[in-house]
C-alpha atoms as a PDB file:
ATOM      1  CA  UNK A   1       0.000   0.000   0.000  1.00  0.00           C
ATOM      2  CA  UNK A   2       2.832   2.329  -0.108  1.00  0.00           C
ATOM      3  CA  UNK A   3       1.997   3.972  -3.438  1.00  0.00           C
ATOM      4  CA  UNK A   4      -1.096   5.354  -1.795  1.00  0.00           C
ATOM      5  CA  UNK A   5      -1.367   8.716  -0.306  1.00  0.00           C
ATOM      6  CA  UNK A   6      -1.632   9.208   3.534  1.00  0.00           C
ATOM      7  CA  UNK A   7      -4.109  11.178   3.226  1.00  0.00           C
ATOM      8  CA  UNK A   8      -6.403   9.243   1.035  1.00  0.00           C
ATOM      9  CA  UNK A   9      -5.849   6.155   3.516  1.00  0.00           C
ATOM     10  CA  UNK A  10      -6.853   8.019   5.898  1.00  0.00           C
ATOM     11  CA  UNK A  11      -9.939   9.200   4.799  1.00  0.00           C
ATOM     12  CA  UNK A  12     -11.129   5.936   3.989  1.00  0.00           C
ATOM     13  CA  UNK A  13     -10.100   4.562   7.259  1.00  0.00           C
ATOM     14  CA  UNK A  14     -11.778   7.133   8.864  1.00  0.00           C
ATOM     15  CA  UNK A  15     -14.112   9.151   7.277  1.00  0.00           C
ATOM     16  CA  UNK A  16     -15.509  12.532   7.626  1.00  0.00           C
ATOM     17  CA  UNK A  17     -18.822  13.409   8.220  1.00  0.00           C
ATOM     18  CA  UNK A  18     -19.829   9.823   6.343  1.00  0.00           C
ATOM     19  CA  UNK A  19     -23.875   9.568   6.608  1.00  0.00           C
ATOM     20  CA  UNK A  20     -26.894  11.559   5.696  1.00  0.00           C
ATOM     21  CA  UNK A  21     -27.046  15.222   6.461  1.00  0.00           C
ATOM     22  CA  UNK A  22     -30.195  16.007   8.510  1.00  0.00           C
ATOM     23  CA  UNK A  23     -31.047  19.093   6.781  1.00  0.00           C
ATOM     24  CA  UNK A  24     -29.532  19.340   3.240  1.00  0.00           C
ATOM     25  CA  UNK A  25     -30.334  21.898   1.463  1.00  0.00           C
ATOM     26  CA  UNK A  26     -29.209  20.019  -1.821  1.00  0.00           C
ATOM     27  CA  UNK A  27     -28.241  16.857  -2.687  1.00  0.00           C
ATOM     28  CA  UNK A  28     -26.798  14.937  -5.451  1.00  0.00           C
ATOM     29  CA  UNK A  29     -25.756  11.316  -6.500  1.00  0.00           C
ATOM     30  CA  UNK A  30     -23.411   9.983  -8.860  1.00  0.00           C
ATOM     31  CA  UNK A  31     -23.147   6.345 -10.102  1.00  0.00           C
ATOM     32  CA  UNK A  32     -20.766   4.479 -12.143  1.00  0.00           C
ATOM     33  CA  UNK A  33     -22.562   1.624 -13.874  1.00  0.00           C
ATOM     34  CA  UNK A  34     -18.945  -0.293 -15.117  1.00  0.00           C
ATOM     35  CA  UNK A  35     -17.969  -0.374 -11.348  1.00  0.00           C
ATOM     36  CA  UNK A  36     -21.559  -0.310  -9.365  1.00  0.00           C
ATOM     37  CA  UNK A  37     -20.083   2.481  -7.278  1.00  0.00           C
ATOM     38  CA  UNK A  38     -21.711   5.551  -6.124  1.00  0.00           C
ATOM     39  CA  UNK A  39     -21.151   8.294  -3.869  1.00  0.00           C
ATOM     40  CA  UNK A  40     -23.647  11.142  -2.771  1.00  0.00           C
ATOM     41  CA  UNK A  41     -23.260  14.390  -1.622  1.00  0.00           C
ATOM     42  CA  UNK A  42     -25.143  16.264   0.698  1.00  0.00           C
ATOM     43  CA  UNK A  43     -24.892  19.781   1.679  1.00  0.00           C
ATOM     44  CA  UNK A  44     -26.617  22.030   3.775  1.00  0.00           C
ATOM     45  CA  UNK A  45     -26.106  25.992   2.331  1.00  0.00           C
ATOM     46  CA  UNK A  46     -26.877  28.711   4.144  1.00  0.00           C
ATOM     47  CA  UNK A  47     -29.232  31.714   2.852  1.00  0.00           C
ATOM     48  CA  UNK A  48     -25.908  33.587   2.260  1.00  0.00           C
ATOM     49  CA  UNK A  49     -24.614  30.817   0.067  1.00  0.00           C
ATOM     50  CA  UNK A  50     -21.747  29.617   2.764  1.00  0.00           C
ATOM     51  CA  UNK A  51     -21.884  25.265   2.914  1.00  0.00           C
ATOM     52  CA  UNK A  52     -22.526  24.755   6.691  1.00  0.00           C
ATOM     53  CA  UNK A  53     -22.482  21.219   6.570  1.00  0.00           C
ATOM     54  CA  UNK A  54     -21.298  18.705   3.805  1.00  0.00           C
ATOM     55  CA  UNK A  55     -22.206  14.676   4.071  1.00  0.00           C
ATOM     56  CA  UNK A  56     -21.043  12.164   1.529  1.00  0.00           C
ATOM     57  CA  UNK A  57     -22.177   8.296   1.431  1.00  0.00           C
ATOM     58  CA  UNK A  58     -20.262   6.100  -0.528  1.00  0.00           C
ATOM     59  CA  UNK A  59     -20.127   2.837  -2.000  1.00  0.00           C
ATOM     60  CA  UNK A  60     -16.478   1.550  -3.644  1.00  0.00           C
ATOM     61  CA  UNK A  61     -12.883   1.500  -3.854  1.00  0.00           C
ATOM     62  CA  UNK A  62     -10.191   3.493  -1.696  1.00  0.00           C
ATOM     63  CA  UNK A  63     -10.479   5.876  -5.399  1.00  0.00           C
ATOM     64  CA  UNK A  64     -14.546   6.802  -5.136  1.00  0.00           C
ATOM     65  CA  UNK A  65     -14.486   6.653  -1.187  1.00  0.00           C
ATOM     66  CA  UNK A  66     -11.438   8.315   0.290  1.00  0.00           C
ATOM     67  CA  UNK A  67     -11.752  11.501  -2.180  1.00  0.00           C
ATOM     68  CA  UNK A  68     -15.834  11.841  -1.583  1.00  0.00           C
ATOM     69  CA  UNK A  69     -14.800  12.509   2.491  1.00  0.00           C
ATOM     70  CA  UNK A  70     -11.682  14.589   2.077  1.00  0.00           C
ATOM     71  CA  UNK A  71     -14.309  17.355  -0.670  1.00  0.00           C
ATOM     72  CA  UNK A  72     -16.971  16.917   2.225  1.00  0.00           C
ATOM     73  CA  UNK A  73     -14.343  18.449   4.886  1.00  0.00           C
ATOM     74  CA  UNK A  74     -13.252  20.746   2.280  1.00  0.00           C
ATOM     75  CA  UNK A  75     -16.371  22.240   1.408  1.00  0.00           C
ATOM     76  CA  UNK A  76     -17.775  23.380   4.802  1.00  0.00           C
ATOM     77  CA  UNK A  77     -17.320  27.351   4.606  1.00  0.00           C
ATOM     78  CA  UNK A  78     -17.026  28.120   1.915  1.00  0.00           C
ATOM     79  CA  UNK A  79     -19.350  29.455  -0.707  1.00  0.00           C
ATOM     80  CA  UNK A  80     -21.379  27.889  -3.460  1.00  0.00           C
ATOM     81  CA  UNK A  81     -19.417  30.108  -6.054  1.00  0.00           C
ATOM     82  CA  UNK A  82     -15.998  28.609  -5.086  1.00  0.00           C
ATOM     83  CA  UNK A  83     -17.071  25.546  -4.757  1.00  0.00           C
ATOM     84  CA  UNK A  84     -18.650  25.759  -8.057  1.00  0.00           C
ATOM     85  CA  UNK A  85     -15.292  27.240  -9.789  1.00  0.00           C
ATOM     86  CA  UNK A  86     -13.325  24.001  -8.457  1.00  0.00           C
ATOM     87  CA  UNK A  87     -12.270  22.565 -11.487  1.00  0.00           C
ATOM     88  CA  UNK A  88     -11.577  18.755 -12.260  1.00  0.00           C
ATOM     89  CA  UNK A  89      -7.725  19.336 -12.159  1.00  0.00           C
ATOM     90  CA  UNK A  90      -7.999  21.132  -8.587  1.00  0.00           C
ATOM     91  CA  UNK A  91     -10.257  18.766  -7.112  1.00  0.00           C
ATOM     92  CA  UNK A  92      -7.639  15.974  -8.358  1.00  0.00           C
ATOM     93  CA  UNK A  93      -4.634  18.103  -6.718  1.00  0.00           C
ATOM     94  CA  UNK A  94      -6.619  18.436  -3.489  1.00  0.00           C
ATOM     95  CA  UNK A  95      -7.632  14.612  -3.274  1.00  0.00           C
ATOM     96  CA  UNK A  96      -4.066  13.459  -4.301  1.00  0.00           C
ATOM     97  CA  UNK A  97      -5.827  11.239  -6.976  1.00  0.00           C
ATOM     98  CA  UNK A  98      -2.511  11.805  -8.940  1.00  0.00           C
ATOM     99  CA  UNK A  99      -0.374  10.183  -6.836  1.00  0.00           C
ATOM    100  CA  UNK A 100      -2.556   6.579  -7.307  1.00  0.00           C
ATOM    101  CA  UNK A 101      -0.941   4.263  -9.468  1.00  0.00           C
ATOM    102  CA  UNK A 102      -3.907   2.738  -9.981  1.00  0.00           C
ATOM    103  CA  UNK A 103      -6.261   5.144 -11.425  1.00  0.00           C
ATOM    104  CA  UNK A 104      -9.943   4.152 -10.922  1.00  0.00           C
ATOM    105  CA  UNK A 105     -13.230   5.035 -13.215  1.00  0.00           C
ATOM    106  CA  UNK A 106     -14.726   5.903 -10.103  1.00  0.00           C
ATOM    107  CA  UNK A 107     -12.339   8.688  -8.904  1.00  0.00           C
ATOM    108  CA  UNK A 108     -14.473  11.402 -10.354  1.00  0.00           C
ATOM    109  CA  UNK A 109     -17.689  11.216  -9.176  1.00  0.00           C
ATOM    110  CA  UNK A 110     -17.040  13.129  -5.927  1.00  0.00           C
ATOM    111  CA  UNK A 111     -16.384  15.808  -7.590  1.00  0.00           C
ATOM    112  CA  UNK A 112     -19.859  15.094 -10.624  1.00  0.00           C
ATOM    113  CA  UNK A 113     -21.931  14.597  -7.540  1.00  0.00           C
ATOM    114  CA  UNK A 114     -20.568  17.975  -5.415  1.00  0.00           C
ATOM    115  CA  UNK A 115     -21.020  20.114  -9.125  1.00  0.00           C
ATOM    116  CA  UNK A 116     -24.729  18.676  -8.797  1.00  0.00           C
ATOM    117  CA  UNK A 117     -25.491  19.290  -6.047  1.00  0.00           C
ATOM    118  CA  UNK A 118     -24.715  23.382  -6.151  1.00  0.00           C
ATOM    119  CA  UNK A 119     -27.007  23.290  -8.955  1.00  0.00           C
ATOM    120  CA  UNK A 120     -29.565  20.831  -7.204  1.00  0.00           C
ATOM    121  CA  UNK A 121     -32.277  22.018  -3.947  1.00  0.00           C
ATOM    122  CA  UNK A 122     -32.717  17.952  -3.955  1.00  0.00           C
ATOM    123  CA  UNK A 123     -33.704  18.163  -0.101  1.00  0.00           C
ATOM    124  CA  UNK A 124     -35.998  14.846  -0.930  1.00  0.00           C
ATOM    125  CA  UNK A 125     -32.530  12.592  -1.751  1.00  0.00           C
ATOM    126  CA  UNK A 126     -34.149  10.160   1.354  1.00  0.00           C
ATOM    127  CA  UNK A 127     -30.748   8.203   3.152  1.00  0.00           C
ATOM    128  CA  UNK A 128     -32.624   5.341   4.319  1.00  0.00           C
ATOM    129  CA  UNK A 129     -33.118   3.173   1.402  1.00  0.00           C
ATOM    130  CA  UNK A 130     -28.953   3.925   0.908  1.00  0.00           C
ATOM    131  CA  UNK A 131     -26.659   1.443   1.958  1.00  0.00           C
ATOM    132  CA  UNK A 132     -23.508   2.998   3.682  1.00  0.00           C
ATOM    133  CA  UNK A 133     -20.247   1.645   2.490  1.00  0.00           C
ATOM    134  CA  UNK A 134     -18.701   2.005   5.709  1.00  0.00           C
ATOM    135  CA  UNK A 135     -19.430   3.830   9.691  1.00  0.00           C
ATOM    136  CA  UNK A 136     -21.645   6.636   9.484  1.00  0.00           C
ATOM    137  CA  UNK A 137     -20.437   9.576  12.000  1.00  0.00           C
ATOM    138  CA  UNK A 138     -23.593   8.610  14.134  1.00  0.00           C
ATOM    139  CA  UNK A 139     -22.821   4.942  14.297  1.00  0.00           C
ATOM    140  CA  UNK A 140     -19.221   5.973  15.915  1.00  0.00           C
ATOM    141  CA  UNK A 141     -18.649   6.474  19.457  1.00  0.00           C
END
C-alpha cells in the first residue's frame, strides 16, 4: 500500500462526516454503472450561500471513497461560487488522486456529484433506502 497517499488512507479509514445530512439543502448522487459504485453528496447551504455542513455516502474503492470525504471536509465554509469554480484538475490536486498508481473510473464522481449538487435544492434525496459503504459519524462512538 505504499503507493497510496496518507491522506487518502486516511480518509477511507476514517471518514468525515460519512452519513446523511439532517437538513440538506441540496443533494446529489453519482453512479458508475462499469464499477456499481456511487457516492452522494449532501450539503446544507446557508441563505448567504456559505456550505454549513457537507455529508457524503459512498459505496467503492479506496479511489470513489477516500476523495468523496476529504471534498466533504473541504467544502464546509465556503461558498457555493468557489465551490462551483473548483475545477476537475484542482479537485484531483486536493484529493491526491494523482499520486494513485492505480487510477480508478470511479475517482471522479465526488467531484460530478458535489457540481450537482450546487445546482440541485434535492432536499428529498431520502438516506434510508442507501446502503452505507462504511461507519456513518452517528454509528461511531
Amino acid at each position: 500500500m505504499s503507493d497510496i497517499p496518507e491522506l487518502l488512507l486516511s480518509h477511507f479509514e476514517d471518514p468525515y462526516h460519512r452519513g446523511c445530512c439532517e437538513r440538506a439543502t441540496h443533494a446529489a448522487q453519482e453512479f458508475d454503472s462499469d464499477s456499481q459504485h456511487f457516492v452522494v453528496m449532501q450539503l446544507r447551504i446557508d441563505d448567504s450561500g456559505i456550505v454549513e455542513e457537507a455529508w457524503f455516502d459512498a459505496r467503492g474503492c479506496l479511489a470513489c471513497e477516500a476523495p468523496a470525504s476529504i471534498l466533504a471536509q473541504f467544502c464546509e465554509s465556503k461558498s457555493m461560487v468557489e465551490l462551483s469554480e473548483l475545477t476537475e484538475s484542482q479537485y484531483v490536486e486536493l484529493t491526491q488522486l494523482e499520486q494513485l498508481s492505480a487510477k480508478s473510473s470511479c475517482s471522479q464522481l465526488a467531484w460530478a456529484a458535489l457540481q450537482n449538487a450546487l445546482q440541485s435544492t434535492d432536499e428529498e434525496l431520502d438516506c434510508d433506502h442507501l446502503t452505507f459503504g462504511g461507519p456513518s459519524l452517528g454509528e461511531e462512538t
